[in-house]
PDB file of N, CA and C in Angstrom:
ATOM      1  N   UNK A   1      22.876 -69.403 -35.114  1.00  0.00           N
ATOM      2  CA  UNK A   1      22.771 -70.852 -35.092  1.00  0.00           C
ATOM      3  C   UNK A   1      21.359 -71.231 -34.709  1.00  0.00           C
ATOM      4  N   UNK A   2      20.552 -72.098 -35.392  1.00  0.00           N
ATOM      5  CA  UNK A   2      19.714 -73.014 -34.930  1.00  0.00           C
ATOM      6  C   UNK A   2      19.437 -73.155 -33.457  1.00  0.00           C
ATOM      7  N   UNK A   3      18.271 -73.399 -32.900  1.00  0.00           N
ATOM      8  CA  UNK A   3      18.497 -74.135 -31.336  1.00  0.00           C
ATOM      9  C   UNK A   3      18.866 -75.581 -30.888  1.00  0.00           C
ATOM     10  N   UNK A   4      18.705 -76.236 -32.112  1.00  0.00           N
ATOM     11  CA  UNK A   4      19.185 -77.343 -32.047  1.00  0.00           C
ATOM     12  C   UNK A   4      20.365 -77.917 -30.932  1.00  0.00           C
ATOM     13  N   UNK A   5      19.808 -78.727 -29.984  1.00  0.00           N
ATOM     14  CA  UNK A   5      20.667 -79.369 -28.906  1.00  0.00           C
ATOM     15  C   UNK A   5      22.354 -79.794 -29.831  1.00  0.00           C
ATOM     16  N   UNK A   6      23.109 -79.133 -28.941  1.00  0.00           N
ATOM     17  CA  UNK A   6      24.609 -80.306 -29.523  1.00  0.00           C
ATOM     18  C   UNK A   6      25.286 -80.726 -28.747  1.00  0.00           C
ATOM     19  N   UNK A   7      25.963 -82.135 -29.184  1.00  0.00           N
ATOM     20  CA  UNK A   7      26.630 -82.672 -27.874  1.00  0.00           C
ATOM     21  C   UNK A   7      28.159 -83.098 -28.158  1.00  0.00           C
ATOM     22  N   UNK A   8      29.278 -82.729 -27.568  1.00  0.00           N
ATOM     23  CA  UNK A   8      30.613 -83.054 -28.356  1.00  0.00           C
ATOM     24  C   UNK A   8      31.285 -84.281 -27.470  1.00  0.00           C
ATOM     25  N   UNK A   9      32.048 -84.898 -28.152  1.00  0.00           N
ATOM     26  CA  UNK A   9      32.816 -86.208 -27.707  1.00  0.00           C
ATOM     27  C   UNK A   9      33.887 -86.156 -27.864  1.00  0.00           C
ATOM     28  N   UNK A  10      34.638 -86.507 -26.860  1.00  0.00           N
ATOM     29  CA  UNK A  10      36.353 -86.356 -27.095  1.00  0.00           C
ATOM     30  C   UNK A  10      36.709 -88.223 -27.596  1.00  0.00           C
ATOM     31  N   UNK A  11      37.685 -88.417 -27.841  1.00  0.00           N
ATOM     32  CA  UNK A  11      37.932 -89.902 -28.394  1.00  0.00           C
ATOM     33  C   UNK A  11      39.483 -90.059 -29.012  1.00  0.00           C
ATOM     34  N   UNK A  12      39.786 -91.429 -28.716  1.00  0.00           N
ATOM     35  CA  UNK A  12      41.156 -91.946 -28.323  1.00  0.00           C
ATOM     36  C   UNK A  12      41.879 -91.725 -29.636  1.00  0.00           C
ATOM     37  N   UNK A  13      41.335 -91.002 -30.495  1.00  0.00           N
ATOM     38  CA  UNK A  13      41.864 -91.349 -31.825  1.00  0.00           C
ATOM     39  C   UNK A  13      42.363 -89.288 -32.039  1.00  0.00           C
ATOM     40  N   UNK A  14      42.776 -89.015 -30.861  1.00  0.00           N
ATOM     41  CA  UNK A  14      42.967 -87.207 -30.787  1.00  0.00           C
ATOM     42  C   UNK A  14      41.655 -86.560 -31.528  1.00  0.00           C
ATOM     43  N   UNK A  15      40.528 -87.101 -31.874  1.00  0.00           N
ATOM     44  CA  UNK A  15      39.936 -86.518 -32.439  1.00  0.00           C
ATOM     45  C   UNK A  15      38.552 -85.789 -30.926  1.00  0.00           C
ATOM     46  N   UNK A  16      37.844 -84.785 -31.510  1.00  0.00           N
ATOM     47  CA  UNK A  16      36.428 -84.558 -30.781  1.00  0.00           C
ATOM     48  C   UNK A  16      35.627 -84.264 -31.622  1.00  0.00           C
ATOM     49  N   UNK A  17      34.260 -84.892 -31.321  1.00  0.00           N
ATOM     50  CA  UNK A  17      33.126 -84.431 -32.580  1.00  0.00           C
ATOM     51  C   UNK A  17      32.272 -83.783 -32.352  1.00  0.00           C
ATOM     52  N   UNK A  18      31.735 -82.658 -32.833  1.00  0.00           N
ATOM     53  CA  UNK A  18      30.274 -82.305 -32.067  1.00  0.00           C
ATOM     54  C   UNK A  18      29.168 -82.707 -33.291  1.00  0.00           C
ATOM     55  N   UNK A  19      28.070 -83.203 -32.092  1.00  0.00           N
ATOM     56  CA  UNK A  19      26.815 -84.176 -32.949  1.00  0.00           C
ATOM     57  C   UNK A  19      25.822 -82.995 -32.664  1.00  0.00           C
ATOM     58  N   UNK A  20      24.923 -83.265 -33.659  1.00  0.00           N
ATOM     59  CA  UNK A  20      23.457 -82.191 -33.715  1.00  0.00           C
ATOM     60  C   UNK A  20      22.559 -83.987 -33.486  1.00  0.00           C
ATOM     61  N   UNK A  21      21.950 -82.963 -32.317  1.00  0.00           N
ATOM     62  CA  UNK A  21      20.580 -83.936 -31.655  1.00  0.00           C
ATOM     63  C   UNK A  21      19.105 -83.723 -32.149  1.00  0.00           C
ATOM     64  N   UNK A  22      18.858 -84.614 -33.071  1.00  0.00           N
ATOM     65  CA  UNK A  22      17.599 -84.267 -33.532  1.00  0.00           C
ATOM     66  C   UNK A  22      16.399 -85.489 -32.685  1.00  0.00           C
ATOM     67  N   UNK A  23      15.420 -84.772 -32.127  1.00  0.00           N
ATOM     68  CA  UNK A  23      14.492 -85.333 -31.338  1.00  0.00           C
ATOM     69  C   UNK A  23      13.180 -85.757 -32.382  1.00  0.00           C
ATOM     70  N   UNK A  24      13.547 -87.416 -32.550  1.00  0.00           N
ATOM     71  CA  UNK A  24      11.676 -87.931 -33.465  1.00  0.00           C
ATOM     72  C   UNK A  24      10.582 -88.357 -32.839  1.00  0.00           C
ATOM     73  N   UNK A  25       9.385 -88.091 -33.458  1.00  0.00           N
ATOM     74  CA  UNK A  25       8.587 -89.054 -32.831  1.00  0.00           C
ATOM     75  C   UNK A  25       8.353 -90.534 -32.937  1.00  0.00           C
ATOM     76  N   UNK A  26       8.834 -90.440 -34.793  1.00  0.00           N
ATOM     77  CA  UNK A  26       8.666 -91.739 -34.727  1.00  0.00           C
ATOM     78  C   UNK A  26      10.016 -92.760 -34.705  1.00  0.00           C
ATOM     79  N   UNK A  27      10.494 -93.115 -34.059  1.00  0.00           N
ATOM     80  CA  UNK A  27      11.660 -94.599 -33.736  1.00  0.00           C
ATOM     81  C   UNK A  27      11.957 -95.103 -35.248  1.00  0.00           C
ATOM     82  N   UNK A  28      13.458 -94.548 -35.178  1.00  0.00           N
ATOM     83  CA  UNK A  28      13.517 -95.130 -36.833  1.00  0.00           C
ATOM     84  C   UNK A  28      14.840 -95.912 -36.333  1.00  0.00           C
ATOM     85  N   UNK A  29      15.312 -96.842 -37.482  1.00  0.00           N
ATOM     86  CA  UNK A  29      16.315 -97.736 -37.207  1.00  0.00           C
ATOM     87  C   UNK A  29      17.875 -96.754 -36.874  1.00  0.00           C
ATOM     88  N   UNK A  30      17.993 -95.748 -37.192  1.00  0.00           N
ATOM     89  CA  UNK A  30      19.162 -94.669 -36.889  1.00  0.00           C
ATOM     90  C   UNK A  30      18.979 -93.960 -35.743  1.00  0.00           C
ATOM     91  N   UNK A  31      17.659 -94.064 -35.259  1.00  0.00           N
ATOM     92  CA  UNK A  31      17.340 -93.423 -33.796  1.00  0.00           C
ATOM     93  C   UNK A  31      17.548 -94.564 -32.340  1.00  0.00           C
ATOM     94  N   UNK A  32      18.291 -93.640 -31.201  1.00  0.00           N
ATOM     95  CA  UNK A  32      18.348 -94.600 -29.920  1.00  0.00           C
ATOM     96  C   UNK A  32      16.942 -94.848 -29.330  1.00  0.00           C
ATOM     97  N   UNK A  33      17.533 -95.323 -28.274  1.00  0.00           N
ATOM     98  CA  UNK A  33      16.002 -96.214 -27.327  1.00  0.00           C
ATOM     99  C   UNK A  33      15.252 -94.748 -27.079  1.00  0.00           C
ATOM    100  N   UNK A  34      15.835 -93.220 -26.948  1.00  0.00           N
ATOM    101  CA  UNK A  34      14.957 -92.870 -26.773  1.00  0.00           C
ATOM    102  C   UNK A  34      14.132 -91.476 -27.638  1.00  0.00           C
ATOM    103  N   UNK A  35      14.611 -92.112 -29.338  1.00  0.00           N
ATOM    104  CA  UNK A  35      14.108 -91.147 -30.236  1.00  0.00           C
ATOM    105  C   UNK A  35      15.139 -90.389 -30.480  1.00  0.00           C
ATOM    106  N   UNK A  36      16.229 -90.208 -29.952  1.00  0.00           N
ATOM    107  CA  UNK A  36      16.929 -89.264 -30.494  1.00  0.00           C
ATOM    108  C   UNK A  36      17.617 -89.590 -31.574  1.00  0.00           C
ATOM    109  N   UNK A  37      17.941 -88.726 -32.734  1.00  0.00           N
ATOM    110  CA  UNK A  37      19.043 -89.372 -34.101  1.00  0.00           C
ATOM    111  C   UNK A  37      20.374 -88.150 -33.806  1.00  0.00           C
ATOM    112  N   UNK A  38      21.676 -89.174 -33.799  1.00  0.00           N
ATOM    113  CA  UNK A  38      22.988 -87.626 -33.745  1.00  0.00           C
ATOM    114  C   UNK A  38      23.481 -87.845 -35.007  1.00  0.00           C
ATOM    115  N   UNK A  39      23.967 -86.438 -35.177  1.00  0.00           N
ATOM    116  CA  UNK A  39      24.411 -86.273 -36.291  1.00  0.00           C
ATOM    117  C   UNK A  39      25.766 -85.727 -36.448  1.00  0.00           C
ATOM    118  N   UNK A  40      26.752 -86.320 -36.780  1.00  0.00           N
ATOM    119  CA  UNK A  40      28.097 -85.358 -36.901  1.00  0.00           C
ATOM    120  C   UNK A  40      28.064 -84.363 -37.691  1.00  0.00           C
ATOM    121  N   UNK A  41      28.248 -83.085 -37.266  1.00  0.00           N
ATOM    122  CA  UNK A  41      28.308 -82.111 -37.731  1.00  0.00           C
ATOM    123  C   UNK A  41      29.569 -81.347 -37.721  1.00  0.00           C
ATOM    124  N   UNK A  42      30.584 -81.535 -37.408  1.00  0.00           N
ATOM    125  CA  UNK A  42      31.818 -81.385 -37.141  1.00  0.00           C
ATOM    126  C   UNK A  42      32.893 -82.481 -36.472  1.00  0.00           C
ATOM    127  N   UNK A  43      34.233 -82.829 -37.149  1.00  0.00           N
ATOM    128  CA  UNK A  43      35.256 -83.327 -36.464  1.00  0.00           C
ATOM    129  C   UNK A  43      36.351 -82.410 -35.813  1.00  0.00           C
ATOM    130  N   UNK A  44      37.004 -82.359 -34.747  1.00  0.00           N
ATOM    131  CA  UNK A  44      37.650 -81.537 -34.484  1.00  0.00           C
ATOM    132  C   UNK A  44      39.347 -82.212 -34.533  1.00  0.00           C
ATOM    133  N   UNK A  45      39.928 -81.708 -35.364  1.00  0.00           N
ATOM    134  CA  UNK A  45      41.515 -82.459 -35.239  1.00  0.00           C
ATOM    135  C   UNK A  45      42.147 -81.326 -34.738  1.00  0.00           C
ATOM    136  N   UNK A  46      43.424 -81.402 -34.341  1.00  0.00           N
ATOM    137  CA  UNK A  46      44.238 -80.716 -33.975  1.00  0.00           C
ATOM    138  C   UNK A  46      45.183 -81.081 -32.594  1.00  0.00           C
ATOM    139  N   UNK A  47      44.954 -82.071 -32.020  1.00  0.00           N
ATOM    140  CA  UNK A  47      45.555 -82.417 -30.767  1.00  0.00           C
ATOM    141  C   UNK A  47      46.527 -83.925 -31.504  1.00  0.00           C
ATOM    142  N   UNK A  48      47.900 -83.503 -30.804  1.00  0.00           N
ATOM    143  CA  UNK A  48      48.269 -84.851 -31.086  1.00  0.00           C
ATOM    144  C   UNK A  48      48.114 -86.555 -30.445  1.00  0.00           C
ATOM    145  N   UNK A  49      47.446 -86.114 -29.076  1.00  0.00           N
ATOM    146  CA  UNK A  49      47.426 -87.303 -28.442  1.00  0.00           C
ATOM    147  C   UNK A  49      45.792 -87.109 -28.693  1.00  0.00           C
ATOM    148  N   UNK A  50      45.178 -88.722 -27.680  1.00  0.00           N
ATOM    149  CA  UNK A  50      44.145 -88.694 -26.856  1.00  0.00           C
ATOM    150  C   UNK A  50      43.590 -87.805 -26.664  1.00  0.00           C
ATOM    151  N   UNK A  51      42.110 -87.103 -26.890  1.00  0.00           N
ATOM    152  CA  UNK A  51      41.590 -86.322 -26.019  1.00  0.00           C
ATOM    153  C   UNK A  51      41.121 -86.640 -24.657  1.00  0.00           C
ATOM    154  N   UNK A  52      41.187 -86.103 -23.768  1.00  0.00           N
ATOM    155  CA  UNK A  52      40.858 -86.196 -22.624  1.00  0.00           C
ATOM    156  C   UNK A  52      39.053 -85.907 -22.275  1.00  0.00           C
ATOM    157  N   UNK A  53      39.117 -84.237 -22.357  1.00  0.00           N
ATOM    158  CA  UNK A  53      37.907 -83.887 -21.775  1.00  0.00           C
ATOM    159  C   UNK A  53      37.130 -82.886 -22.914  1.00  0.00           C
ATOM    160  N   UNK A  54      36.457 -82.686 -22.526  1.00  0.00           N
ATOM    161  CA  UNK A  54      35.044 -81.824 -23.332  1.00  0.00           C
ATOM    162  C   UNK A  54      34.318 -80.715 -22.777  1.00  0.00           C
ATOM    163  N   UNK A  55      33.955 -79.362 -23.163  1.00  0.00           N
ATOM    164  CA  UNK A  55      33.330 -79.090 -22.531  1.00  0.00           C
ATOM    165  C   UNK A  55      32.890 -77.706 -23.497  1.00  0.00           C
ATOM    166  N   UNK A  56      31.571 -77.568 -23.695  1.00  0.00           N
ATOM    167  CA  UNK A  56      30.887 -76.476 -24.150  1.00  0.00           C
ATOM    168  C   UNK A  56      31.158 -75.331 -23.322  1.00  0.00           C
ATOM    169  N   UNK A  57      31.318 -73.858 -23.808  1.00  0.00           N
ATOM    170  CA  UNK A  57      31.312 -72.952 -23.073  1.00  0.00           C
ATOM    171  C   UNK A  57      29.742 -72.473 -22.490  1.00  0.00           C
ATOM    172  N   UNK A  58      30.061 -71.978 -21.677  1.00  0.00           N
ATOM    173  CA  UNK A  58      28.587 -71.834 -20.742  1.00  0.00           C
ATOM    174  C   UNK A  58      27.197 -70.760 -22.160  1.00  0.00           C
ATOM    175  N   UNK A  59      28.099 -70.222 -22.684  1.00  0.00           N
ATOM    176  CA  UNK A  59      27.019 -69.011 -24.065  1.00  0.00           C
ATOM    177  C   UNK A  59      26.838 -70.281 -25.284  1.00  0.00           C
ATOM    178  N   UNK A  60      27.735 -71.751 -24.993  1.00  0.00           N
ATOM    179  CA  UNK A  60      27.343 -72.442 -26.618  1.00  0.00           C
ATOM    180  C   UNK A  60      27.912 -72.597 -27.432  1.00  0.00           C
ATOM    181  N   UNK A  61      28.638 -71.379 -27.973  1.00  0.00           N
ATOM    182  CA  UNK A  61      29.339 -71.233 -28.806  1.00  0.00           C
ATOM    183  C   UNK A  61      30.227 -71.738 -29.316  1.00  0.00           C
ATOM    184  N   UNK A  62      31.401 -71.948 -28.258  1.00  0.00           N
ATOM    185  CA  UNK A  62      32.652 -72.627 -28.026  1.00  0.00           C
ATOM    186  C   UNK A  62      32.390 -73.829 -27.533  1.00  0.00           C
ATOM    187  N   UNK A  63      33.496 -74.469 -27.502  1.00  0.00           N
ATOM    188  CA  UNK A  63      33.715 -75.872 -27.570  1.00  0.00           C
ATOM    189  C   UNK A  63      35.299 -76.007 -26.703  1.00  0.00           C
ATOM    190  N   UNK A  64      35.785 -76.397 -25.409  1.00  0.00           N
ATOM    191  CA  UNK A  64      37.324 -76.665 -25.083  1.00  0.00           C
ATOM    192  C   UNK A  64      37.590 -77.720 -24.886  1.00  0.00           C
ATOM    193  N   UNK A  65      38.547 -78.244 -25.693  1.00  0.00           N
ATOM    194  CA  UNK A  65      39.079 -79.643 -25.684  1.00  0.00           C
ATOM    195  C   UNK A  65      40.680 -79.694 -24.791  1.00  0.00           C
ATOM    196  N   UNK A  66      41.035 -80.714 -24.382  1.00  0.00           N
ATOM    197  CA  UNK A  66      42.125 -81.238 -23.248  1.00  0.00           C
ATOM    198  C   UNK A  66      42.786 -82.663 -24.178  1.00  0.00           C
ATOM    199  N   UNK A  67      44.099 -82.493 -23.909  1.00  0.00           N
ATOM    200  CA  UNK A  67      44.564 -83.601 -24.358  1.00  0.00           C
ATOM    201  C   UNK A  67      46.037 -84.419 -23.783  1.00  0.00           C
ATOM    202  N   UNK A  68      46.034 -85.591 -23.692  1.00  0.00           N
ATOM    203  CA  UNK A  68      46.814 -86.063 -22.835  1.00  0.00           C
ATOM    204  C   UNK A  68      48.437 -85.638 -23.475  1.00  0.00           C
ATOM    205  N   UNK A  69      47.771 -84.943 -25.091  1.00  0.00           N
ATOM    206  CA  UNK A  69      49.661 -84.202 -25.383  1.00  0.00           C
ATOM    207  C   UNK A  69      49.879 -82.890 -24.333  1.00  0.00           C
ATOM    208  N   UNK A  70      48.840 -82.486 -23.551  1.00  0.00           N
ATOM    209  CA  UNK A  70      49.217 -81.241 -22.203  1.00  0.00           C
ATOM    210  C   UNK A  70      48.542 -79.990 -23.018  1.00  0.00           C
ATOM    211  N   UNK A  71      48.306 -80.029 -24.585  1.00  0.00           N
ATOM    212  CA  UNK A  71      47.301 -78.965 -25.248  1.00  0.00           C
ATOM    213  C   UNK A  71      46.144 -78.629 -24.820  1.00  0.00           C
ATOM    214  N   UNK A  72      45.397 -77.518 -25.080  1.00  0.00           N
ATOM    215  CA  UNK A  72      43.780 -77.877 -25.339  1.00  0.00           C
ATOM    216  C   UNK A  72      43.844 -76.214 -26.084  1.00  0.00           C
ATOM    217  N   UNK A  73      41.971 -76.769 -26.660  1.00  0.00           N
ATOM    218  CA  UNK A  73      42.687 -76.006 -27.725  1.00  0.00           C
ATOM    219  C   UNK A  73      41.192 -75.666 -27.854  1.00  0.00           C
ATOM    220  N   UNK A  74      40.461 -73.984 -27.610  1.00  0.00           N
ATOM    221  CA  UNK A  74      38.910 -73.734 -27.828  1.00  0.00           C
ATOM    222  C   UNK A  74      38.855 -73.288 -29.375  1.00  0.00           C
ATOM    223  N   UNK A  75      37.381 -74.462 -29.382  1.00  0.00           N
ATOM    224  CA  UNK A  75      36.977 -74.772 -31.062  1.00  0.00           C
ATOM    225  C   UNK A  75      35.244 -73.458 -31.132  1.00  0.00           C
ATOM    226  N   UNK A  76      35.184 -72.699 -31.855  1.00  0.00           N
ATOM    227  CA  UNK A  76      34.091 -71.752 -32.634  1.00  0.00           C
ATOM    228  C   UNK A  76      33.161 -73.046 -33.174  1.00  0.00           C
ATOM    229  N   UNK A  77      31.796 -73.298 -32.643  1.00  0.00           N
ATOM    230  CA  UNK A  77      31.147 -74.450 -33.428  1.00  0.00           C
ATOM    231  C   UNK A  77      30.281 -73.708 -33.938  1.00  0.00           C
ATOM    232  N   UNK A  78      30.433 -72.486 -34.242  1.00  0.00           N
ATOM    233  CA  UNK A  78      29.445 -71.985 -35.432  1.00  0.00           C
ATOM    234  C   UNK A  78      29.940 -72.358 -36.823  1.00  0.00           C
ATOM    235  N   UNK A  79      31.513 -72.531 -36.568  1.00  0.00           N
ATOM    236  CA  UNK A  79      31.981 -72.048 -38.061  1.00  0.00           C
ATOM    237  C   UNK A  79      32.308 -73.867 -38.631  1.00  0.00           C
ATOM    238  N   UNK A  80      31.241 -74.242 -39.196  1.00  0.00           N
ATOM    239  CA  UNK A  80      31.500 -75.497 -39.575  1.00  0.00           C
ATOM    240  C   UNK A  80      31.925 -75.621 -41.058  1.00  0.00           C
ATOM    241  N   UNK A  81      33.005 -76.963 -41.285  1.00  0.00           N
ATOM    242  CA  UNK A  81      33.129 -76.750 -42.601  1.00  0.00           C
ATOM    243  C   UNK A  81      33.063 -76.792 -43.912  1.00  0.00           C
TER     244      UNK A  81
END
């Protein structure tokens, strides 16, 4: 994988996404206050409720999601689709 920063989001809709963080110099209308542009690079389905929580494994790789159905369920974010 790339070194590219990634950042994942859990959200009320059972879904979690992980975004690729690309850092600009120059401020474009798709970039935040502070240059950064995200990019979805993956949706994660599989939970029937709410996700709860998020959390990258400490090597990157992985991805563990929590969900208020009492699941959670570790996602491979190499293997995108």
């Amino acid at each position: 994988r790339e070194d590219t920063p990634l950042v994942s989001t859990a959200a009320a809709d059972a879904t979690s996404k992980v975004w690729d963080v690309s850092l600009t110099d120059a401020k474009g209308p798709e970039d935040d206050e502070l240059g950064r542009r995200f990019e979805c690079k993956r949706t994660l389905r599989g939970h029937a409720e709410r996700c709860c929580r998020v959390q990258f494994h400490p090597f990157g790789d992985h991805v563990a999601t929590t969900s208020f159905d009492t699941s959670w369920r570790l996602w491979d974010v190499e293997v995108f689709p």
